[in-house]
C-alpha atoms as a PDB file:
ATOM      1  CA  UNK A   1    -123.593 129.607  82.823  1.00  0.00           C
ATOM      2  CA  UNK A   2    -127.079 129.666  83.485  1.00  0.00           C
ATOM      3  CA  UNK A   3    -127.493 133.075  81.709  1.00  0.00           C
ATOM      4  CA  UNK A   4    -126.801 131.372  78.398  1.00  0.00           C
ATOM      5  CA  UNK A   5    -130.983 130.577  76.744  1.00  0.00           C
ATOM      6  CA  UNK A   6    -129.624 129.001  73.813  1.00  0.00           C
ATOM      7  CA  UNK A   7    -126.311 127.826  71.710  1.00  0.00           C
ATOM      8  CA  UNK A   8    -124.968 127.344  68.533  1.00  0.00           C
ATOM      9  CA  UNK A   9    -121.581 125.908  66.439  1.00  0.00           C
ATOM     10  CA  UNK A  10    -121.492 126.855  62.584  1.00  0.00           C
ATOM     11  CA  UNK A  11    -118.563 126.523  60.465  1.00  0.00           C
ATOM     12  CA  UNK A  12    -118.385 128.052  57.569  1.00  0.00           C
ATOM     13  CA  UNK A  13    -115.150 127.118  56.411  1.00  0.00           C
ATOM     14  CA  UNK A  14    -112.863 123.542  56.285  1.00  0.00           C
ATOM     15  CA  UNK A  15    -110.346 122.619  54.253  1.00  0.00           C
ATOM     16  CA  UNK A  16    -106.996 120.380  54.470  1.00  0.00           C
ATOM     17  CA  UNK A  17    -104.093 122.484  55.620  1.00  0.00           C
ATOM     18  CA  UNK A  18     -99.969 121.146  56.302  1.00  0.00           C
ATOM     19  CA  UNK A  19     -98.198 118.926  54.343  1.00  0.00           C
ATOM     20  CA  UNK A  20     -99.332 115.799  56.010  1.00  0.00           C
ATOM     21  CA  UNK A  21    -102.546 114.502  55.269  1.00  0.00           C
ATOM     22  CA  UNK A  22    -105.654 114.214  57.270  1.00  0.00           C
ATOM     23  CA  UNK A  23    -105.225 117.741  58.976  1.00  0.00           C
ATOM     24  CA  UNK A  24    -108.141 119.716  59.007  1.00  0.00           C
ATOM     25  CA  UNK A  25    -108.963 123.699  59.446  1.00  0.00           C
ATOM     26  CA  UNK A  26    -112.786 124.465  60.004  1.00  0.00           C
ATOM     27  CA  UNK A  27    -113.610 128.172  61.050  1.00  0.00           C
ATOM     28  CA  UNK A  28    -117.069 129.485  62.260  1.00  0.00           C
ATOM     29  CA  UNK A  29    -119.079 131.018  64.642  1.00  0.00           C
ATOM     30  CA  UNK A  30    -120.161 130.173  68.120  1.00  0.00           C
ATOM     31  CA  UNK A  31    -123.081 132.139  69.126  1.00  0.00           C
ATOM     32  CA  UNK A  32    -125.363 132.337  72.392  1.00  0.00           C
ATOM     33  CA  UNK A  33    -128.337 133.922  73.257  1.00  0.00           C
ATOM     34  CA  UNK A  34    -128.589 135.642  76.499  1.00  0.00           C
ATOM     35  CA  UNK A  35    -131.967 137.425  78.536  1.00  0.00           C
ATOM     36  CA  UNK A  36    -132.538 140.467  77.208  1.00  0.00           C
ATOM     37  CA  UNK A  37    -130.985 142.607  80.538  1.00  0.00           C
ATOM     38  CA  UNK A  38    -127.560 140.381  81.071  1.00  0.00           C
ATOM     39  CA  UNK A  39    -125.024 143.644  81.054  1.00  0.00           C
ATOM     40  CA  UNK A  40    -123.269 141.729  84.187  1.00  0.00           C
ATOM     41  CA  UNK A  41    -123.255 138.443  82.399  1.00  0.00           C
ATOM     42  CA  UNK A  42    -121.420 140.339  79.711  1.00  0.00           C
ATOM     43  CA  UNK A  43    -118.838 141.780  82.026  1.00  0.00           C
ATOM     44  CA  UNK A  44    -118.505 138.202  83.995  1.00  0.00           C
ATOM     45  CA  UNK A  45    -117.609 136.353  80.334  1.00  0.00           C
ATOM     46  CA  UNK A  46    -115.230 139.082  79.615  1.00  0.00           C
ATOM     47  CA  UNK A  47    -113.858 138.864  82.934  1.00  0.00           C
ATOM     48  CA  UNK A  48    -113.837 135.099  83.664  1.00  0.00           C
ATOM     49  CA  UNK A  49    -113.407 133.880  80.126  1.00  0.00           C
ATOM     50  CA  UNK A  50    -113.691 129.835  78.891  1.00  0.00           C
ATOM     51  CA  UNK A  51    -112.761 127.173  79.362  1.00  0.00           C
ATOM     52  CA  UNK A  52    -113.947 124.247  76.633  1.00  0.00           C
ATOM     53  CA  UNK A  53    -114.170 120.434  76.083  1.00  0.00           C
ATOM     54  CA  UNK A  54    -113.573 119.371  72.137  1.00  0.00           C
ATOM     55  CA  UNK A  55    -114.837 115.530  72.399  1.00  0.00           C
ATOM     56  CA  UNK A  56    -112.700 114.225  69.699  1.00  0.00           C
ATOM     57  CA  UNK A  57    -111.759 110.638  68.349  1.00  0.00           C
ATOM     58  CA  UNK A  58    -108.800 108.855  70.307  1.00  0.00           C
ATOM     59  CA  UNK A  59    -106.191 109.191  67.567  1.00  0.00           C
ATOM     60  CA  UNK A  60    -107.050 112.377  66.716  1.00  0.00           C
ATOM     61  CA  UNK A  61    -105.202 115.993  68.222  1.00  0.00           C
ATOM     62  CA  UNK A  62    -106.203 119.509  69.001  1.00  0.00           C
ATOM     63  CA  UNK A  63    -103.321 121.566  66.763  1.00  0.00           C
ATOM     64  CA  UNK A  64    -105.100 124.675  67.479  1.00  0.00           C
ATOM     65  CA  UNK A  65    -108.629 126.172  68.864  1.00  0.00           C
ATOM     66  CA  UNK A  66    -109.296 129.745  69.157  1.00  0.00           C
ATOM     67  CA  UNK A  67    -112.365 131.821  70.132  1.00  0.00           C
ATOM     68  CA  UNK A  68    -112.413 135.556  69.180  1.00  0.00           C
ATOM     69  CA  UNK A  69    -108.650 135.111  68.218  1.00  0.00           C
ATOM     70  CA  UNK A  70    -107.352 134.253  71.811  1.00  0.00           C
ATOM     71  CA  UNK A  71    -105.615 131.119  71.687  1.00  0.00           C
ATOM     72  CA  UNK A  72    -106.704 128.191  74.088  1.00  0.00           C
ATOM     73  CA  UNK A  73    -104.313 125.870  75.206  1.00  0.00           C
ATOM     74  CA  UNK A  74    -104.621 122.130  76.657  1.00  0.00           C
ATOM     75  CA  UNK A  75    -104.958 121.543  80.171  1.00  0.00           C
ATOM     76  CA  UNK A  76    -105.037 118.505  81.807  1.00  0.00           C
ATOM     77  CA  UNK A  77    -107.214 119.650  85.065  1.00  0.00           C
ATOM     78  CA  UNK A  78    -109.856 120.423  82.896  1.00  0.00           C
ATOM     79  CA  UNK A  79    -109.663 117.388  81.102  1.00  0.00           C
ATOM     80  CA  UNK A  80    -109.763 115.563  83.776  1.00  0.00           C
ATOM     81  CA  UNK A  81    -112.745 117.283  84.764  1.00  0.00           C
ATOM     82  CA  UNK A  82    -114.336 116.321  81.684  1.00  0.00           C
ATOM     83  CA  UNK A  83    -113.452 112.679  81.919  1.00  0.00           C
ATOM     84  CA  UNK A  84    -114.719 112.900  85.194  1.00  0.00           C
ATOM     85  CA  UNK A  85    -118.484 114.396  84.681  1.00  0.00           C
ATOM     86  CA  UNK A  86    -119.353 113.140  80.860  1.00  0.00           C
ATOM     87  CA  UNK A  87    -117.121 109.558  81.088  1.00  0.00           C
ATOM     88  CA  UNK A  88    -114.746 108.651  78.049  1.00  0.00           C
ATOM     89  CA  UNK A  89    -116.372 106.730  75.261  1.00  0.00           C
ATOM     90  CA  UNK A  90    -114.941 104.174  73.524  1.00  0.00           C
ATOM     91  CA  UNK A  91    -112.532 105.191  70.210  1.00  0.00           C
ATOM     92  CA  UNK A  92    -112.777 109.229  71.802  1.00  0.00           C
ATOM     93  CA  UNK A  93    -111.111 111.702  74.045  1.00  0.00           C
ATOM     94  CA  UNK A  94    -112.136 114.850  76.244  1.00  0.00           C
ATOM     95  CA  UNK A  95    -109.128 117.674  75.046  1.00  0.00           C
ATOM     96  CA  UNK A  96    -110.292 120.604  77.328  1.00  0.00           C
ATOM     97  CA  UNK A  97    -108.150 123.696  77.015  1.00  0.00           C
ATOM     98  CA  UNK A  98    -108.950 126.752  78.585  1.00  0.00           C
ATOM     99  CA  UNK A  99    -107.642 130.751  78.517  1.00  0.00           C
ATOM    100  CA  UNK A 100    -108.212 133.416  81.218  1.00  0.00           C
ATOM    101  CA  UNK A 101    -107.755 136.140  78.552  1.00  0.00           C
ATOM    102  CA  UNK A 102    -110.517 138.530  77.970  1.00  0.00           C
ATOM    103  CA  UNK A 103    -113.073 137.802  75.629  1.00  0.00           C
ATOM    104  CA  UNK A 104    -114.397 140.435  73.114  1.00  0.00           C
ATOM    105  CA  UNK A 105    -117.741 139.606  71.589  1.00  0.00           C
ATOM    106  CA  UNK A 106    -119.319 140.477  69.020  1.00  0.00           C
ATOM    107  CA  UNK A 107    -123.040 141.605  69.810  1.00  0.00           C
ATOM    108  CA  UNK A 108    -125.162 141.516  66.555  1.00  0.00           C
ATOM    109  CA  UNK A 109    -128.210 141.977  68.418  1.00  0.00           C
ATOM    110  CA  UNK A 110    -128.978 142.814  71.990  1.00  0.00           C
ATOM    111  CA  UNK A 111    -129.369 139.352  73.120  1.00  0.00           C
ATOM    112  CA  UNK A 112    -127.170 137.172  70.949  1.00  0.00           C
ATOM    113  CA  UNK A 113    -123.449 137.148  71.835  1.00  0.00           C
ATOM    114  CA  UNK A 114    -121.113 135.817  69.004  1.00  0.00           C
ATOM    115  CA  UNK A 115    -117.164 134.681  68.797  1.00  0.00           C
ATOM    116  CA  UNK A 116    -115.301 133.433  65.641  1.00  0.00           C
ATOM    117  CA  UNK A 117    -114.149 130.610  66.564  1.00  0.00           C
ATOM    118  CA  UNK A 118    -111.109 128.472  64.639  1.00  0.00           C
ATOM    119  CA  UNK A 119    -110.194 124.314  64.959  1.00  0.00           C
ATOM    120  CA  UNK A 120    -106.990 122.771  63.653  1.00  0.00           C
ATOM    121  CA  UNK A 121    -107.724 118.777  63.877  1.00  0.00           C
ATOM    122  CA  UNK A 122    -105.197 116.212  63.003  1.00  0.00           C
ATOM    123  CA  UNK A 123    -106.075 112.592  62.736  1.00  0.00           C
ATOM    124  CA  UNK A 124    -108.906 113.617  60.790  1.00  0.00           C
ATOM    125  CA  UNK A 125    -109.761 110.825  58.668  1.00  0.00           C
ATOM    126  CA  UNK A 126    -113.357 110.699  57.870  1.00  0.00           C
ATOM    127  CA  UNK A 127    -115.784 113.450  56.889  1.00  0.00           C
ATOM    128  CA  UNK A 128    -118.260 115.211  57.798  1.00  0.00           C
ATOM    129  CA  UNK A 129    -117.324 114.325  61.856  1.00  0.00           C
ATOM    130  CA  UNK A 130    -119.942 115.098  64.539  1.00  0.00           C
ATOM    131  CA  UNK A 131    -118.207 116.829  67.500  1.00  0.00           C
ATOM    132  CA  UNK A 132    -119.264 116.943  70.616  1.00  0.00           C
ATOM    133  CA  UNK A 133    -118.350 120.468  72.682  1.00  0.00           C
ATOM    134  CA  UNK A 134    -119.296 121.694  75.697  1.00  0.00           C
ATOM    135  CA  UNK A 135    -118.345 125.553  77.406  1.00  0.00           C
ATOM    136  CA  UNK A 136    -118.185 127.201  80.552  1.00  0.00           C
ATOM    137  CA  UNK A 137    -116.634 129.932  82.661  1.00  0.00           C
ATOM    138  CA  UNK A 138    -113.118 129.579  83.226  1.00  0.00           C
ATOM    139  CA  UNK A 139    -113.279 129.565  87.150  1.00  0.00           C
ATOM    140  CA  UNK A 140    -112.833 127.093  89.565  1.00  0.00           C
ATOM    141  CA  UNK A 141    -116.382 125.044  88.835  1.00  0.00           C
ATOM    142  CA  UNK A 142    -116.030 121.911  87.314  1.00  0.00           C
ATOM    143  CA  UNK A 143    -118.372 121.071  84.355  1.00  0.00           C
ATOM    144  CA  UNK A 144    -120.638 119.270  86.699  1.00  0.00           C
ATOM    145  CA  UNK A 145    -121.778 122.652  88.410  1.00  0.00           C
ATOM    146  CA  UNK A 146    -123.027 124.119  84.345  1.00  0.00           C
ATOM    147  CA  UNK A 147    -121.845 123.570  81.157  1.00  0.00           C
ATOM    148  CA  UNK A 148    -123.288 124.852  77.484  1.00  0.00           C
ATOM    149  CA  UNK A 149    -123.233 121.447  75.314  1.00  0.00           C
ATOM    150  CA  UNK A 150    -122.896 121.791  71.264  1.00  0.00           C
ATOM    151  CA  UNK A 151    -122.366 119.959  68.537  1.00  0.00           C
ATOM    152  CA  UNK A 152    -119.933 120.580  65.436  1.00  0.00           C
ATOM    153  CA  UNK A 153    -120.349 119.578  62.148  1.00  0.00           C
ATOM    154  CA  UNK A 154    -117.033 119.198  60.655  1.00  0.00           C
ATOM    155  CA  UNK A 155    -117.967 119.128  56.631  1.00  0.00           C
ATOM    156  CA  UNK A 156    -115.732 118.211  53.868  1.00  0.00           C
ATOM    157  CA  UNK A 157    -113.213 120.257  52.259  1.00  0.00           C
ATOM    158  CA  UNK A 158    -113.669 120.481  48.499  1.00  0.00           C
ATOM    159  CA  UNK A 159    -110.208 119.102  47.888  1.00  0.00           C
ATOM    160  CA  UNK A 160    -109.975 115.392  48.786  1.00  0.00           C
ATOM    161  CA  UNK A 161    -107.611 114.899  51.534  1.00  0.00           C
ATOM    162  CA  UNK A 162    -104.382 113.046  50.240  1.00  0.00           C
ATOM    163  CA  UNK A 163    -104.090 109.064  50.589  1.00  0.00           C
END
């Protein structure tokens, strides 16, 4: 994804959801900035779509993740891949999950592309959490060819999360 200048996480939104505790919903935005000319890199991304590593604590699990409303699910050849380039820390896991599915972008100026994106984390047991995420095309290329890093903050819901 060399195309990509620049990326960004924000959430704007977390708070506990289920009846269990320590399961937590954060929504946001993911946003890029692209050269000013990149109508093929537009086409490629909606084309190719992503595939994504969530670096996440070991006894937590990915419920849910969705970017622009298309659901990504777990796969373990992309994980794999992750373990593979970035290593597996102590206490954490890689969950990659990937879709094919088109991706529809928002475009709020000419260069910036931007996706809602939505996390459903359980295990989630203290706040705020930094998470680690990296992005990239959903080909064939393994993270070690490109990769877009990020980093989540995961704040606090208002409502304290049941003991």
């Amino acid at each position: 994804m060399p195309f990509f200048l620049g990326f960004l996480l924000r959430v704007d939104r977390s708070e506990w959801y289920g009846p269990e505790p320590h399961h937590l919903f954060a929504s946001g935005a993911m946003h890029a900035t692209l050269p000013v000319d990149a109508s093929a890199d537009r086409q490629t991304l909606q084309r190719l779509g992503l595939k994504v590593g969530i670096l996440i604590g070991r006894d937590q699990r990915v419920e849910d993740f969705r970017i622009a409303g298309v659901e990504y699910a777990p796969d373990t050849e992309v994980t794999n891949d992750l373990v593979t380039v970035f290593g597996s820390p102590p206490h954490q896991q890689w969950a990659g999950l990937i879709s094919r599915q088109p991706l529809i972008a928002r475009y709020p100026v000419q260069n910036v592309v931007q996706f809602g994106v939505e996390l459903r984390l359980a295990g989630v047991r203290q706040l705020p959490q930094l998470v680690p995420f990296v992005v990239r095309y959903a080909n064939e290329f393994s993270f070690a060819a490109s990769y877009l890093p990020g980093l989540w903050v995961l704040p606090p819901p208002e409502r304290i999360v049941p003991t």
